[in-house]
Protein backbone atom coordinates (compact mmCIF):
# COMPACT_ATOMS: atom_id res chain seq x y z
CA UNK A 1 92.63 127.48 97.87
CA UNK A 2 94.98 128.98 95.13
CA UNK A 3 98.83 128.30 94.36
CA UNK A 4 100.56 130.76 91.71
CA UNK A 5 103.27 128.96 89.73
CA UNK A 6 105.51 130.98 87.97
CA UNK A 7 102.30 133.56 86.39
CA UNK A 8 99.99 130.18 86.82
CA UNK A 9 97.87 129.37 88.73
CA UNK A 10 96.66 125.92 90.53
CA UNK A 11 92.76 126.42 92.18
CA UNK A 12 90.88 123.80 94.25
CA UNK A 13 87.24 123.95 94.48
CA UNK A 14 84.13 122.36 95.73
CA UNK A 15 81.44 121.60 93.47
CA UNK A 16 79.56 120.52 90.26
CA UNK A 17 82.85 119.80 87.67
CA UNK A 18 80.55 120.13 84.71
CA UNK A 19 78.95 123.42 85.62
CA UNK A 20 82.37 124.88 86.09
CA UNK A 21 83.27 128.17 83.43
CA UNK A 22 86.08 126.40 81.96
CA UNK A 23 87.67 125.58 78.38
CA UNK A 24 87.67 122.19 79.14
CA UNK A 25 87.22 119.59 81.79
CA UNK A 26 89.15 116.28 82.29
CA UNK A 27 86.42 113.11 82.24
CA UNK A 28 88.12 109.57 83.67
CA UNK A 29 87.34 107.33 80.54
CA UNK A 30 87.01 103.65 80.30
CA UNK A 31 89.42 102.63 77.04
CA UNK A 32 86.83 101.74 75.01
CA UNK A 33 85.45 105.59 75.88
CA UNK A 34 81.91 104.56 76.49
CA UNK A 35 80.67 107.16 78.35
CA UNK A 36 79.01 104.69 80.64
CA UNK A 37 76.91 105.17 83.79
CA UNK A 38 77.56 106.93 86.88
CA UNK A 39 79.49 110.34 85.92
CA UNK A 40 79.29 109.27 82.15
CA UNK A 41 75.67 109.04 82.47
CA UNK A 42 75.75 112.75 83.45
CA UNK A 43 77.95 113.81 81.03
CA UNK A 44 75.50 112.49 78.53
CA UNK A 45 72.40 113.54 80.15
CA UNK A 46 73.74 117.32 80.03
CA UNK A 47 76.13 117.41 76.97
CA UNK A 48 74.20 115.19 74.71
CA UNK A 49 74.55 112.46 72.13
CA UNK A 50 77.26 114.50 70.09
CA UNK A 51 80.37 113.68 72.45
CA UNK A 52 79.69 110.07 72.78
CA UNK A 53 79.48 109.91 69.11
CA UNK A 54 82.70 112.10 68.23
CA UNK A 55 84.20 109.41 71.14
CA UNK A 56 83.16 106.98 68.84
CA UNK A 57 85.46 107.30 66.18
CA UNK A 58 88.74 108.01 68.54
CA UNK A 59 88.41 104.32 70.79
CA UNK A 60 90.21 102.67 71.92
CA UNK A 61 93.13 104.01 73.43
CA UNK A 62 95.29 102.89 76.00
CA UNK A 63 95.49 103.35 80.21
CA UNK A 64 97.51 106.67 81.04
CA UNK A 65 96.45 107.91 77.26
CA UNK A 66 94.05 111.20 76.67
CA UNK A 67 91.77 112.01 73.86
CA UNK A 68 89.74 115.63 73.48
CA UNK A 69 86.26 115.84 72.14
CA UNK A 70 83.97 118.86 71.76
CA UNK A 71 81.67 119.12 74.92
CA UNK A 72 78.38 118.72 73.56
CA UNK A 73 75.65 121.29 74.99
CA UNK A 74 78.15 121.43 78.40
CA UNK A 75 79.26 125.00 79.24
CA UNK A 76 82.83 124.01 78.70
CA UNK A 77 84.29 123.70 74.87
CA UNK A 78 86.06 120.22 75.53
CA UNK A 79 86.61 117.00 77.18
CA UNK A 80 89.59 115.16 78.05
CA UNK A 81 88.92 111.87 78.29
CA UNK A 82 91.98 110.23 80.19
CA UNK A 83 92.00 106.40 80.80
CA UNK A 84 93.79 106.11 84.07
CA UNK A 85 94.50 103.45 86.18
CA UNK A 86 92.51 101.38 88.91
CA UNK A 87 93.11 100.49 92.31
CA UNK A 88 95.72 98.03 93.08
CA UNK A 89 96.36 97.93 89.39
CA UNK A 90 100.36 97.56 89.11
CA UNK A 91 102.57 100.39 88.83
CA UNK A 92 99.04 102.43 89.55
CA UNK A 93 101.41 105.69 90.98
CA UNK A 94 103.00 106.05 88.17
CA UNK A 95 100.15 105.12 85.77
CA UNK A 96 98.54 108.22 87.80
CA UNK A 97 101.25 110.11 86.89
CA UNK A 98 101.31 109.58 83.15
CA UNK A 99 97.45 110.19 82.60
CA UNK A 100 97.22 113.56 84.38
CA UNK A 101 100.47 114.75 82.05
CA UNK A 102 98.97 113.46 79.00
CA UNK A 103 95.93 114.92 80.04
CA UNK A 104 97.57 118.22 80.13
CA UNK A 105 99.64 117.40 77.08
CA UNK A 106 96.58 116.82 75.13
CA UNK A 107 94.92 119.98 76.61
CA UNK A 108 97.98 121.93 75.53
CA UNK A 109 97.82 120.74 72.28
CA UNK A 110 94.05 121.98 71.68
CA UNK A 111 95.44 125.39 72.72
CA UNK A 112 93.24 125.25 76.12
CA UNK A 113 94.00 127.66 78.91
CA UNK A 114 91.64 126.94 81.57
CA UNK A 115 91.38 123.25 82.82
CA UNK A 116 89.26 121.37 85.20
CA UNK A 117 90.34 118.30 87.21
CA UNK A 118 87.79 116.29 89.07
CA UNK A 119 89.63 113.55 91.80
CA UNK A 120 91.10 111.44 89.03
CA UNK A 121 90.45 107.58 89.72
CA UNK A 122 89.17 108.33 93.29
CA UNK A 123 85.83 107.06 93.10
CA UNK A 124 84.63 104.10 91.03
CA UNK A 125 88.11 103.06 90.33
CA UNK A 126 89.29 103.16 94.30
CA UNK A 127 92.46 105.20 93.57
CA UNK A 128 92.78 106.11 97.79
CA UNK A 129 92.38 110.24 98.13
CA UNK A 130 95.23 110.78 99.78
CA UNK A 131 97.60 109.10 96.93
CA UNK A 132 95.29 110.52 94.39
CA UNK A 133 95.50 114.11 95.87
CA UNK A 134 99.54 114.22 96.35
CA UNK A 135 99.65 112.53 92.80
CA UNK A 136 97.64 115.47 91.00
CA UNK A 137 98.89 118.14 92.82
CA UNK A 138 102.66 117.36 92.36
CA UNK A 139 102.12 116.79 88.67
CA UNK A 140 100.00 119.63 87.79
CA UNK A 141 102.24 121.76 89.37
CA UNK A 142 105.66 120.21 87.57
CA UNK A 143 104.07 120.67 85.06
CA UNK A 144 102.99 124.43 84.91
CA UNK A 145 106.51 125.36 86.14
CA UNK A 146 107.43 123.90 82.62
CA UNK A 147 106.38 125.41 79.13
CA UNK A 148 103.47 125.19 78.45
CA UNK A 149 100.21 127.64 77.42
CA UNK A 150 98.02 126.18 80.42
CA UNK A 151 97.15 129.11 82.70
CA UNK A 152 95.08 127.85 85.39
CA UNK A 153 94.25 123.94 86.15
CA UNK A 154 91.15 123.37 88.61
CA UNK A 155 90.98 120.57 90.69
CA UNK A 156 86.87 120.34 91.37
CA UNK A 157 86.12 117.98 94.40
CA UNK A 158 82.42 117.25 94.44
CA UNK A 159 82.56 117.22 98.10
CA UNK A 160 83.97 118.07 101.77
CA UNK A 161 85.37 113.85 101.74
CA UNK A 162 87.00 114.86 98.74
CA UNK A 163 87.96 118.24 99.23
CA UNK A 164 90.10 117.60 102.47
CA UNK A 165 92.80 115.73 101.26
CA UNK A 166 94.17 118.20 98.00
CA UNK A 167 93.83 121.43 100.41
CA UNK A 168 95.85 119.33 103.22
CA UNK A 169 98.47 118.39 100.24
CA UNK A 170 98.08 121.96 98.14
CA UNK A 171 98.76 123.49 101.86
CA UNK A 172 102.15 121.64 102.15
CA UNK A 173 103.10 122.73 98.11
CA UNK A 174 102.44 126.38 98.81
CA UNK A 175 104.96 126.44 101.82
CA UNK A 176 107.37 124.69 99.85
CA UNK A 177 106.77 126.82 96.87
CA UNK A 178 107.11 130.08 99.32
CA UNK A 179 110.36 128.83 100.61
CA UNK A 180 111.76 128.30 97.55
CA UNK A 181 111.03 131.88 96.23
């Protein structure tokens, strides 16, 4: 599923987020930004020791804050590492909010134009899909209707569980985007 936004362009997918042909990809980092197990584990398993030890010199930073590190042996160029809220966690919404535009901030600022998204928070840290999935896509696309030299942002779901939810909410956007044109 693809929205255009103003020459940009917001893309859901299905699949492997680190095998993606991208600049960079977005990783959901603990604030100490120990790679960890889990997703971290493959991140270090396929990029190698390099990014945990560039990581180690930028820790630790705060929840809704992004860092970017070089991407090891990964296909991608970078990481975003964005430490984003948990479940329950007050204010969590808004929190959401926050990390995915600092995430893009911080993407901006490396001079990336092609960004990958997995489900931010939806897993381990029990952010529910649906919130998560009408969180992302409302701030990704704010945000590439604003200035910025991001051309396309990727939201990767790993699977059909996943996937469901963004196209349901990226369905709704696009009408909404088509009526306003």
């Amino acid at each position: 599923m693809i929205i255009q936004i103003g020459g940009r362009t917001l893309k859901l997918v299905k699949g492997d987020l680190t095998a993606l042909d991208v600049e960079a990809f977005v990783f959901y980092a603990t604030s100490d930004l120990q790679l960890g197990s889990g997703f971290g584990t493959a991140v270090t398993v396929r990029g190698g020791p390099r990014i945990q030890e560039e990581l180690g010199k930028m820790g630790p930073v705060q929840v809704t804050e992004a860092v970017v590190s070089g991407a090891g042996e990964l296909k991608a160029q970078h990481i975003v590492h964005a430490v984003g809220p948990r479940f329950q966690e007050e204010d969590s919404d808004n929190k959401l909010r926050a990390t995915i535009q600092n995430s893009l901030r911080a993407a901006d600022t490396k001079g990336i134009k092609v960004l990958a998204f997995p489900p931010m928070g939806a897993g381990f840290y029990g952010i529910p899909l649906p919130v998560c999935a009408d969180v992302m896509v409302s701030t990704t696309i704010d945000y590439l209707n604003g200035e910025t030299g991001i051309q396309e942002v990727i939201i990767c779901a790993l699977d059909s569980r996943e996937y469901k939810p963004f196209e349901e909410r990226m369905a709704v956007q696009s009408s909404t985007i088509q009526e306003a044109v």
